[in-house]
Protein backbone atom coordinates (compact mmCIF):
# COMPACT_ATOMS: atom_id res chain seq x y z
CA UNK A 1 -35.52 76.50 -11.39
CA UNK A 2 -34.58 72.74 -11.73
CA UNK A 3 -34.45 72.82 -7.85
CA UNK A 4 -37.73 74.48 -7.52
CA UNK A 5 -39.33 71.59 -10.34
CA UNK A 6 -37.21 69.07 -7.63
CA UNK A 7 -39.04 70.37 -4.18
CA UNK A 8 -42.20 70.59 -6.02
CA UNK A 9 -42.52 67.16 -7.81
CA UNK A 10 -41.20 65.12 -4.73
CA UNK A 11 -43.15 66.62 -2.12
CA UNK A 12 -46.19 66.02 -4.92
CA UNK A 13 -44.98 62.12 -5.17
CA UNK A 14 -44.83 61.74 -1.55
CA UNK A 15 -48.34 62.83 -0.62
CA UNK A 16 -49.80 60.13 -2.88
CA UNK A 17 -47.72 57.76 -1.19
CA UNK A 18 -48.83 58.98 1.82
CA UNK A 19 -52.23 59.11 1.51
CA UNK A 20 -52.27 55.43 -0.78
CA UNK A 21 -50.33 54.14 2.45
CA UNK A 22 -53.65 55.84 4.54
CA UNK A 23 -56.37 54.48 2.52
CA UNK A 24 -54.35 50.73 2.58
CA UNK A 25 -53.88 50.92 5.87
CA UNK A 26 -57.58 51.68 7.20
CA UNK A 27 -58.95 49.17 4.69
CA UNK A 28 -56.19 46.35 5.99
CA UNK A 29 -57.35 47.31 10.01
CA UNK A 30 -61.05 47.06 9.39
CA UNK A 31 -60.88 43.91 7.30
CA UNK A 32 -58.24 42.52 9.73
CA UNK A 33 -60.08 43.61 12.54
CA UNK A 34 -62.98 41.64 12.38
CA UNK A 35 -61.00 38.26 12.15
CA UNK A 36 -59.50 39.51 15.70
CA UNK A 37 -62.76 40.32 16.99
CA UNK A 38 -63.83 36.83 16.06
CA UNK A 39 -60.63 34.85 17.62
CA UNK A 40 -61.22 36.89 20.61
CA UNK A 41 -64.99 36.38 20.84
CA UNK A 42 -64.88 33.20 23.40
CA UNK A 43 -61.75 34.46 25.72
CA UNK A 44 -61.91 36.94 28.11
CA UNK A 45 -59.83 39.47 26.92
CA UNK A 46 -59.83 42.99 27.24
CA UNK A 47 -62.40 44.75 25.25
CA UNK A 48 -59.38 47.03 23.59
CA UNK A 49 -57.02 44.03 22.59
CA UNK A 50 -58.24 43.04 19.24
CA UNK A 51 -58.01 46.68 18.30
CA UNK A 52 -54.16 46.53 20.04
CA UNK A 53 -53.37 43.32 18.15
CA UNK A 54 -54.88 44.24 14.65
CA UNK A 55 -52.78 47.23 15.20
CA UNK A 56 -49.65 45.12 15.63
CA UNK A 57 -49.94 43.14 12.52
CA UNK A 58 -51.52 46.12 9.58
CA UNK A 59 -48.09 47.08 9.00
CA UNK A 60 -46.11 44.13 8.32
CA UNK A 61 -49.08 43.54 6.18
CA UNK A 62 -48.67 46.70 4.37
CA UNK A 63 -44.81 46.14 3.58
CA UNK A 64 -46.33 43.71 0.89
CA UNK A 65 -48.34 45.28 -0.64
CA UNK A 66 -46.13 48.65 -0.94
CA UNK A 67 -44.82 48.23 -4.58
CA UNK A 68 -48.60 48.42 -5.72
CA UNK A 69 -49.22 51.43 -3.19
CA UNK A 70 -45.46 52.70 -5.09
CA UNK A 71 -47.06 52.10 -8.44
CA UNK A 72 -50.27 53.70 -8.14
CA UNK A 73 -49.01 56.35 -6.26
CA UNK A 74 -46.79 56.97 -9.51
CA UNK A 75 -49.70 56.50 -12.02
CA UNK A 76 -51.93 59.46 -9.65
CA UNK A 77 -48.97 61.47 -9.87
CA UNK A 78 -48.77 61.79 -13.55
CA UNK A 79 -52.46 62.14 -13.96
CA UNK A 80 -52.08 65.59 -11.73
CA UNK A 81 -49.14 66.81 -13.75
CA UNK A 82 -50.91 65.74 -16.59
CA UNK A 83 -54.46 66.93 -15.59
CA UNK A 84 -52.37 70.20 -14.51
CA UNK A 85 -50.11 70.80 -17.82
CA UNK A 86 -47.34 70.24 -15.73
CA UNK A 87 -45.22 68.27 -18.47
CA UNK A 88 -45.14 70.67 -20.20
CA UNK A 89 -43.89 73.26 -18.43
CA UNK A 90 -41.26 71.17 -17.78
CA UNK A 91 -40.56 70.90 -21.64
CA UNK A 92 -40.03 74.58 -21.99
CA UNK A 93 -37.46 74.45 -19.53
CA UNK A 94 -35.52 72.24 -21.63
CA UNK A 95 -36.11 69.22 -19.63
CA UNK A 96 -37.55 65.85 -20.88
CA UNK A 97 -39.63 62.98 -19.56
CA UNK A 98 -36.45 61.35 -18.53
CA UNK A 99 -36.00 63.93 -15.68
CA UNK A 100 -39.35 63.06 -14.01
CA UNK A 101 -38.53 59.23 -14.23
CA UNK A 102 -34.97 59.74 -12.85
CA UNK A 103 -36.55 62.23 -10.13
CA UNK A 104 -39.32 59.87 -8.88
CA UNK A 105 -37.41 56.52 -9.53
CA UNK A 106 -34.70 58.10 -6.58
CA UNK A 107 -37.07 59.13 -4.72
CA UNK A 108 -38.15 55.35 -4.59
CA UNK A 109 -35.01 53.88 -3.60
CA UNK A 110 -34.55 56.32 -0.88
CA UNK A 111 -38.25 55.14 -0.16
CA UNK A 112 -37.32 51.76 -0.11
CA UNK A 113 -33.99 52.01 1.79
CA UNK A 114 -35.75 53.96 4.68
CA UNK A 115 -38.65 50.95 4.42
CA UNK A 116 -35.42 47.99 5.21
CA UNK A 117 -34.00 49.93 7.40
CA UNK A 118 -36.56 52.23 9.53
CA UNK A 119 -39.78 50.52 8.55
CA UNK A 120 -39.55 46.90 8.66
CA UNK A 121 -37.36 46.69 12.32
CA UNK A 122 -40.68 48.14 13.72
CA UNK A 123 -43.16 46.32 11.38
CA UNK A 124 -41.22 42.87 12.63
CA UNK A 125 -41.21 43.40 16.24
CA UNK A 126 -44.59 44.22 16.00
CA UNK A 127 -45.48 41.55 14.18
CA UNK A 128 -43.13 39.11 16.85
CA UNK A 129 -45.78 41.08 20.08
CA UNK A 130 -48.68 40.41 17.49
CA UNK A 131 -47.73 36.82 17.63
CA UNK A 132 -46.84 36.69 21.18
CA UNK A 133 -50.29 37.91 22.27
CA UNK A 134 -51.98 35.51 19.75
CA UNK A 135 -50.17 31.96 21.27
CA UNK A 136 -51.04 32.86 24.94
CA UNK A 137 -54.65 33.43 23.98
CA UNK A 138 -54.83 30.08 21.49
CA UNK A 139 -53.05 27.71 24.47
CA UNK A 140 -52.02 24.97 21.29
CA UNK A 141 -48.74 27.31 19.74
CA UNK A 142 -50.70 27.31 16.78
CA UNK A 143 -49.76 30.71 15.80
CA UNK A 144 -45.92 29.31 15.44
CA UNK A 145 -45.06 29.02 12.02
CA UNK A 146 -44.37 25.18 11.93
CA UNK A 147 -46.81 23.95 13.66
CA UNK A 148 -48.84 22.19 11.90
CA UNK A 149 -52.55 19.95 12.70
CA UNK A 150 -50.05 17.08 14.40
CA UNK A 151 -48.40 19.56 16.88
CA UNK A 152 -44.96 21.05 16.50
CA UNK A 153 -42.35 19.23 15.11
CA UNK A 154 -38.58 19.55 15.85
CA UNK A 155 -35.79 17.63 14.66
CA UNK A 156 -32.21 17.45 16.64
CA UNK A 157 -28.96 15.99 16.65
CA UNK A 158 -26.82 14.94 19.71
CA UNK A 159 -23.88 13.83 20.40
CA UNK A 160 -24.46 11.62 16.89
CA UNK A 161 -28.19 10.67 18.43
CA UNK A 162 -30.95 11.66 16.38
CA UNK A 163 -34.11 13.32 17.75
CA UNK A 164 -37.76 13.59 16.38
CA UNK A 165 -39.98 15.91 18.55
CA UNK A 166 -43.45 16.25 18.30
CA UNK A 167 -45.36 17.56 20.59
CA UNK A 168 -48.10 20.59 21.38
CA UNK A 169 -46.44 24.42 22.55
CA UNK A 170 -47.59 26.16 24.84
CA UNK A 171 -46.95 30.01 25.42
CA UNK A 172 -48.04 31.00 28.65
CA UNK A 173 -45.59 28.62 30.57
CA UNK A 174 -41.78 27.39 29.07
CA UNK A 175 -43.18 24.43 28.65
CA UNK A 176 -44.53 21.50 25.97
CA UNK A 177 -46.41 18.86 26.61
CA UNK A 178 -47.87 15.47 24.79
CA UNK A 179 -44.82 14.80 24.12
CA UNK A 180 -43.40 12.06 21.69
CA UNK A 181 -39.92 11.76 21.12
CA UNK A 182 -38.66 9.51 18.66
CA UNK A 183 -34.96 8.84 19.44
CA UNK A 184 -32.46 7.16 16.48
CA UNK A 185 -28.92 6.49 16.34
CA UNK A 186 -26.73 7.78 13.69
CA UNK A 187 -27.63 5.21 11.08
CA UNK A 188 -31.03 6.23 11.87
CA UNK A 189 -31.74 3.03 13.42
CA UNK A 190 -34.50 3.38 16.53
CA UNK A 191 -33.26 3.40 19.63
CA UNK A 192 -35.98 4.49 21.94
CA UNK A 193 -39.39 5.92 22.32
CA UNK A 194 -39.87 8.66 25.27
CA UNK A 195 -43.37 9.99 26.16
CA UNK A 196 -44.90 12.43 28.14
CA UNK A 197 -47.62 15.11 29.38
CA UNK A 198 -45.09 17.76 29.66
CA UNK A 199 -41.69 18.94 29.41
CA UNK A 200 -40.08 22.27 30.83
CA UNK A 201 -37.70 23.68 28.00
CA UNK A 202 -37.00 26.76 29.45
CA UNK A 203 -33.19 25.79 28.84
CA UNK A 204 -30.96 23.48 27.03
CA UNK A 205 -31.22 21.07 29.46
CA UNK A 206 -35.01 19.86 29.23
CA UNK A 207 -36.63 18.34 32.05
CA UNK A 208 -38.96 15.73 30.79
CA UNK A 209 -41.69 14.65 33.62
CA UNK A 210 -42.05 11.47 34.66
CA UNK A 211 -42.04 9.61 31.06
CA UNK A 212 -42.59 6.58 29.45
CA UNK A 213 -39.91 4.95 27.83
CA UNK A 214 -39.98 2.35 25.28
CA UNK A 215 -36.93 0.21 24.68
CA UNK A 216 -37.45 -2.88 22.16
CA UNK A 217 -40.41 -4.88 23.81
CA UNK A 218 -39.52 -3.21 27.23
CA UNK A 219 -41.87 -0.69 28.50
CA UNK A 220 -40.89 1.76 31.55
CA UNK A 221 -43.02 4.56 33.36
CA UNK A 222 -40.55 6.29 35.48
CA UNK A 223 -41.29 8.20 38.63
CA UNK A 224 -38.50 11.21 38.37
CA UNK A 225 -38.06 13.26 35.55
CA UNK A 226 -35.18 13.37 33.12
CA UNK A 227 -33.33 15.90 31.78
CA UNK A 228 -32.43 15.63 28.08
CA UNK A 229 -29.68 18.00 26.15
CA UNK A 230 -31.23 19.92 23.35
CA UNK A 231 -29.65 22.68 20.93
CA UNK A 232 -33.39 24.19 21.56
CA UNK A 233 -35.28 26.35 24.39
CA UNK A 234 -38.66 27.80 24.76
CA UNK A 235 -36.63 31.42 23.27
CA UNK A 236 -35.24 29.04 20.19
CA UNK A 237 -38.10 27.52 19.69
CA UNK A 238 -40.11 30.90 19.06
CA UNK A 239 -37.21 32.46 16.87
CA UNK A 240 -37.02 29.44 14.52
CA UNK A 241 -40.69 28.68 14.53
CA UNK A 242 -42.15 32.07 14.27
CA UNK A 243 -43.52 33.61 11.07
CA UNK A 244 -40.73 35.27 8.92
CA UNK A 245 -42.33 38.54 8.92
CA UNK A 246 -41.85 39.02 12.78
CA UNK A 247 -38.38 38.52 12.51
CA UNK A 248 -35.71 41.70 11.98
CA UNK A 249 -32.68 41.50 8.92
CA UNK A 250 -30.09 40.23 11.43
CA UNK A 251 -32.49 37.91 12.92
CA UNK A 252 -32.54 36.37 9.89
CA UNK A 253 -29.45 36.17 8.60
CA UNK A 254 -28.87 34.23 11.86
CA UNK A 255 -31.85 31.90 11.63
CA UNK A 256 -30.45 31.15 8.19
CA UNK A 257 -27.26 29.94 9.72
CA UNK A 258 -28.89 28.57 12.35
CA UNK A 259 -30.75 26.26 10.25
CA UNK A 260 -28.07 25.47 8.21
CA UNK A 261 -25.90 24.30 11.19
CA UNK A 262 -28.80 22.04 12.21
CA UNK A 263 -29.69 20.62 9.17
CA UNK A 264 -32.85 22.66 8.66
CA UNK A 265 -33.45 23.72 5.07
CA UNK A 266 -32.29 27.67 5.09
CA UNK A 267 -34.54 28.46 2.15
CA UNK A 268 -37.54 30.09 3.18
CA UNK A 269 -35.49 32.41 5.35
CA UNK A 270 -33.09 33.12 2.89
CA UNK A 271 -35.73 34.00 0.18
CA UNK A 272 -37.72 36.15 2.84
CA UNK A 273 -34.58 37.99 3.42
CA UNK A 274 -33.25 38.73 0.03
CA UNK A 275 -37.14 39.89 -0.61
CA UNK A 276 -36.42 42.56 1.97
CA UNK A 277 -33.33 43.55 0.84
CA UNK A 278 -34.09 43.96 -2.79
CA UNK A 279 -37.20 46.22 -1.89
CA UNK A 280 -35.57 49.50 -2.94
CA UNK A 281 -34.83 48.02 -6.25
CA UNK A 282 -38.30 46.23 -6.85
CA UNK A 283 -39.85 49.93 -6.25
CA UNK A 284 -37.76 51.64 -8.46
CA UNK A 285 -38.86 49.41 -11.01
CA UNK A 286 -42.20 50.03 -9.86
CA UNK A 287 -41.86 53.63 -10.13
CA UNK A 288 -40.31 53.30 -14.18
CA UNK A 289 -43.16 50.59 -15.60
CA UNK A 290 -45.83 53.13 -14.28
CA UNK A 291 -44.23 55.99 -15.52
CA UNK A 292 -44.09 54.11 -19.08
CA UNK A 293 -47.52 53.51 -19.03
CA UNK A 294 -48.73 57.03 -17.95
CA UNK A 295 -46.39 58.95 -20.57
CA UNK A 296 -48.31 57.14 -23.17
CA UNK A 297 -51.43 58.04 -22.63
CA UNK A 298 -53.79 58.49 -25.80
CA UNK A 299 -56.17 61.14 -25.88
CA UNK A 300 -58.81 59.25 -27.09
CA UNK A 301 -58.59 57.03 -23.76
CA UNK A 302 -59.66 57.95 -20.09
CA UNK A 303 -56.91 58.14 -17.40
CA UNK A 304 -58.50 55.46 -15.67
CA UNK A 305 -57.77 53.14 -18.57
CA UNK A 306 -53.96 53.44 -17.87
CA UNK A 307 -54.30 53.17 -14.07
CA UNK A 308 -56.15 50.24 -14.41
CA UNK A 309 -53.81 48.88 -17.14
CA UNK A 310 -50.85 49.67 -14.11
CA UNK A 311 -53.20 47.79 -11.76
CA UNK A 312 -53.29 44.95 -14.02
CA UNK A 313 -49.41 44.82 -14.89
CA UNK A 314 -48.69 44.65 -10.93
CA UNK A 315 -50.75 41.94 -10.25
CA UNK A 316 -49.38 40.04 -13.14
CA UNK A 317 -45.84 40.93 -12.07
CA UNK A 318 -47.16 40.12 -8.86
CA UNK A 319 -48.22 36.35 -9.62
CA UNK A 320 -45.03 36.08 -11.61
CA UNK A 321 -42.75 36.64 -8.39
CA UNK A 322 -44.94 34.27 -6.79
CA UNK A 323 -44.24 31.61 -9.51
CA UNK A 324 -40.15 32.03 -9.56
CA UNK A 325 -40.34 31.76 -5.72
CA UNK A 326 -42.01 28.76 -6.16
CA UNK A 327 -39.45 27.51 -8.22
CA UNK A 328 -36.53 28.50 -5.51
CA UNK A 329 -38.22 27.14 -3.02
CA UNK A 330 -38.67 23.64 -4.73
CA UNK A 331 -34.85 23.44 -6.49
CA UNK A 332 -35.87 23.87 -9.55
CA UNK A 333 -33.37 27.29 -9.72
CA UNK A 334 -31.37 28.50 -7.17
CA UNK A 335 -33.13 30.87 -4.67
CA UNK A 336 -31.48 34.17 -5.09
CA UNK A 337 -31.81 33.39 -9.42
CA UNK A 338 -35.80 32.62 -7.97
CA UNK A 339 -35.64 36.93 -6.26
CA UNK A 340 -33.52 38.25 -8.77
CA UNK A 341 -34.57 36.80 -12.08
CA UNK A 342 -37.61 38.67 -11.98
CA UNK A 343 -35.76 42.28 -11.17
CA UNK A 344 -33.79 41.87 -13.83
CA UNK A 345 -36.32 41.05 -16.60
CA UNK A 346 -38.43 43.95 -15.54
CA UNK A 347 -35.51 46.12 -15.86
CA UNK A 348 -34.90 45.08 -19.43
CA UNK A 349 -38.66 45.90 -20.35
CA UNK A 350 -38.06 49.17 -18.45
CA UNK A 351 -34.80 49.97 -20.20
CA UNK A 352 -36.29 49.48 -23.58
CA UNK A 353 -39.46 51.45 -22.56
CA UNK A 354 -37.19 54.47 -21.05
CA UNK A 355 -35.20 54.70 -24.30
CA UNK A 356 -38.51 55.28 -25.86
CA UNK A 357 -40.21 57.39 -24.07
CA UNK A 358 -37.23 59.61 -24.20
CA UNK A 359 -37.12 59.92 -27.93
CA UNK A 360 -40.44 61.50 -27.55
């Protein structure tokens, strides 16, 4: 019988997860759609690519937003069983409420764990062809995630010479251009100044055209290009620089230690990654607050009251992420306390609520 209650209530849990994800994901595409439609509107693209690219970027978009679709699929769930008489069936066959929580809260894990490890490799390199297709229309490498109203900026170390890059991407060619190179020595005293229209990075060895090279009070404008040694390509460039969210796990993990090798500040990435990985946990969690609220129902309120009180308790557990990420992200506590923190709070308040819904 317990097997039977098992089939029943999971395939029940799934289909409002499924059809949450639906609704989401048709709302995302039309509201996202329209912002393509727009960026497109003065290139001449093919009539079917903001459709493609919107396409390309709903479901990374979704991946945030799936511990509310989680929660309210859990809070729809016990309105049907509810609704349905459901619990109580399962009372006179000398279960309790803790079976449904335990039952839907592994259900979410395995949700999660098939989200890291199915879901988000696909979500990321669409995301990464999302972005692709975006810098060869904009012609500035705006769509790279550093680059800010001043161009791209890149910093680089030498053989103990320090470089400051700035200059403007662009996608369709391995090459940048306006470029300014500030170039220090290791006491960060200026050495030289080195500018130009454009520069081919499509290796290690950049070839700098014809530049201008300042030197004290000396001012030369050579004829040949240069070549210039550089721990970045065009390839590096769009790993490091790209939004997080178009990059897989292992990606990552090796930006992160990329960055930290070149003296780029690892945090971001790190933070973005231990978000991912502690998914499965965050929806769990998800799954027992709901359940909580929806096994305390009064009579003498509607069901909507409780869904909207779920609503209400995600956002605000929402904006509290946001505020301890914050904090990571600006030293004020260390980043994985800034992911973690947060997890474990909630599953203190969960605890406690479990023990008394139980004693029901």
């Amino acid at each position: 019988m317990i097997k039977t209650f098992d089939k029943y209530f999971v395939k029940l849990f799934f289909k409002k997860i499924i059809l949450l994800t639906l609704i989401f994901f048709s709302l995302t595409f039309i509201l996202t759609l329209f912002e393509e439609i727009t960026f497109f509107s003065d290139s001449k693209s093919e009539m079917y690519l903001p459709f493609l690219i919107t396409l390309f970027n709903v479901p990374s978009t979704l991946l945030e937003i799936f511990p509310f679709i989680v929660l309210i699929s859990t809070q729809l769930f016990f309105v049907d069983i509810i609704k349905r008489k459901e619990n109580e069936l399962i009372k006179v066959n000398s279960l309790d409420n803790f079976y449904l929580i335990k039952l839907l809260t592994l259900c979410s894990l395995v949700f999660g764990i098939i989200l890291i490890t199915l879901y988000y490799p696909i979500s990321s390199k669409l995301k990464f062809f999302y972005f692709d297709i975006k810098n060869i229309y904009s012609e500035d490498g705006k769509y790279l995630k550093h680059y800010s109203g001043n161009g791209l900026w890149i910093k680089d170390e030498i053989n103990n010479e320090i470089y400051i890059i700035n200059a403007s991407a662009n996608n369709k060619e391995k090459f940048l251009k306006n470029i300014f190179i500030n170039k220090f020595d290791k006491n960060f005293n200026l050495v030289e100044v080195i500018l130009s229209k454009k520069a081919n990075i499509s290796s290690n060895d950049w070839v700098i055209e014809k530049p201008i090279i300042f030197s004290g009070n000396k001012q030369t404008q050579l004829e040949e290009n240069i070549k210039l040694s550089s721990h970045f390509n065009f390839d590096k460039i769009n790993k490091t620089f790209r939004d997080l969210n178009s990059l897989n796990l292992f990606e990552l993990y090796d930006l992160k230690r990329e960055n930290e090798l070149l003296g780029y500040s690892s945090q971001e990435v790190y933070l973005h990654f231990l978000k991912i990985i502690s998914l499965p946990i965050y929806l769990s969690i998800m799954v027992i607050i709901s359940a909580i609220i929806m096994l305390n129902i009064k009579r003498d309120k509607p069901y909507i009251f409780h869904v909207l009180m779920g609503i209400l308790l995600s956002v605000i557990i929402y904006y509290i992420n946001n505020i301890f990420n914050i904090f990571g992200l600006t030293n004020k506590i260390p980043i994985y306390l800034s992911v973690f923190f947060p997890i474990i709070f909630l599953s203190i308040v969960s605890t406690i609520g479990l023990i008394r819904i139980n004693e029901k």
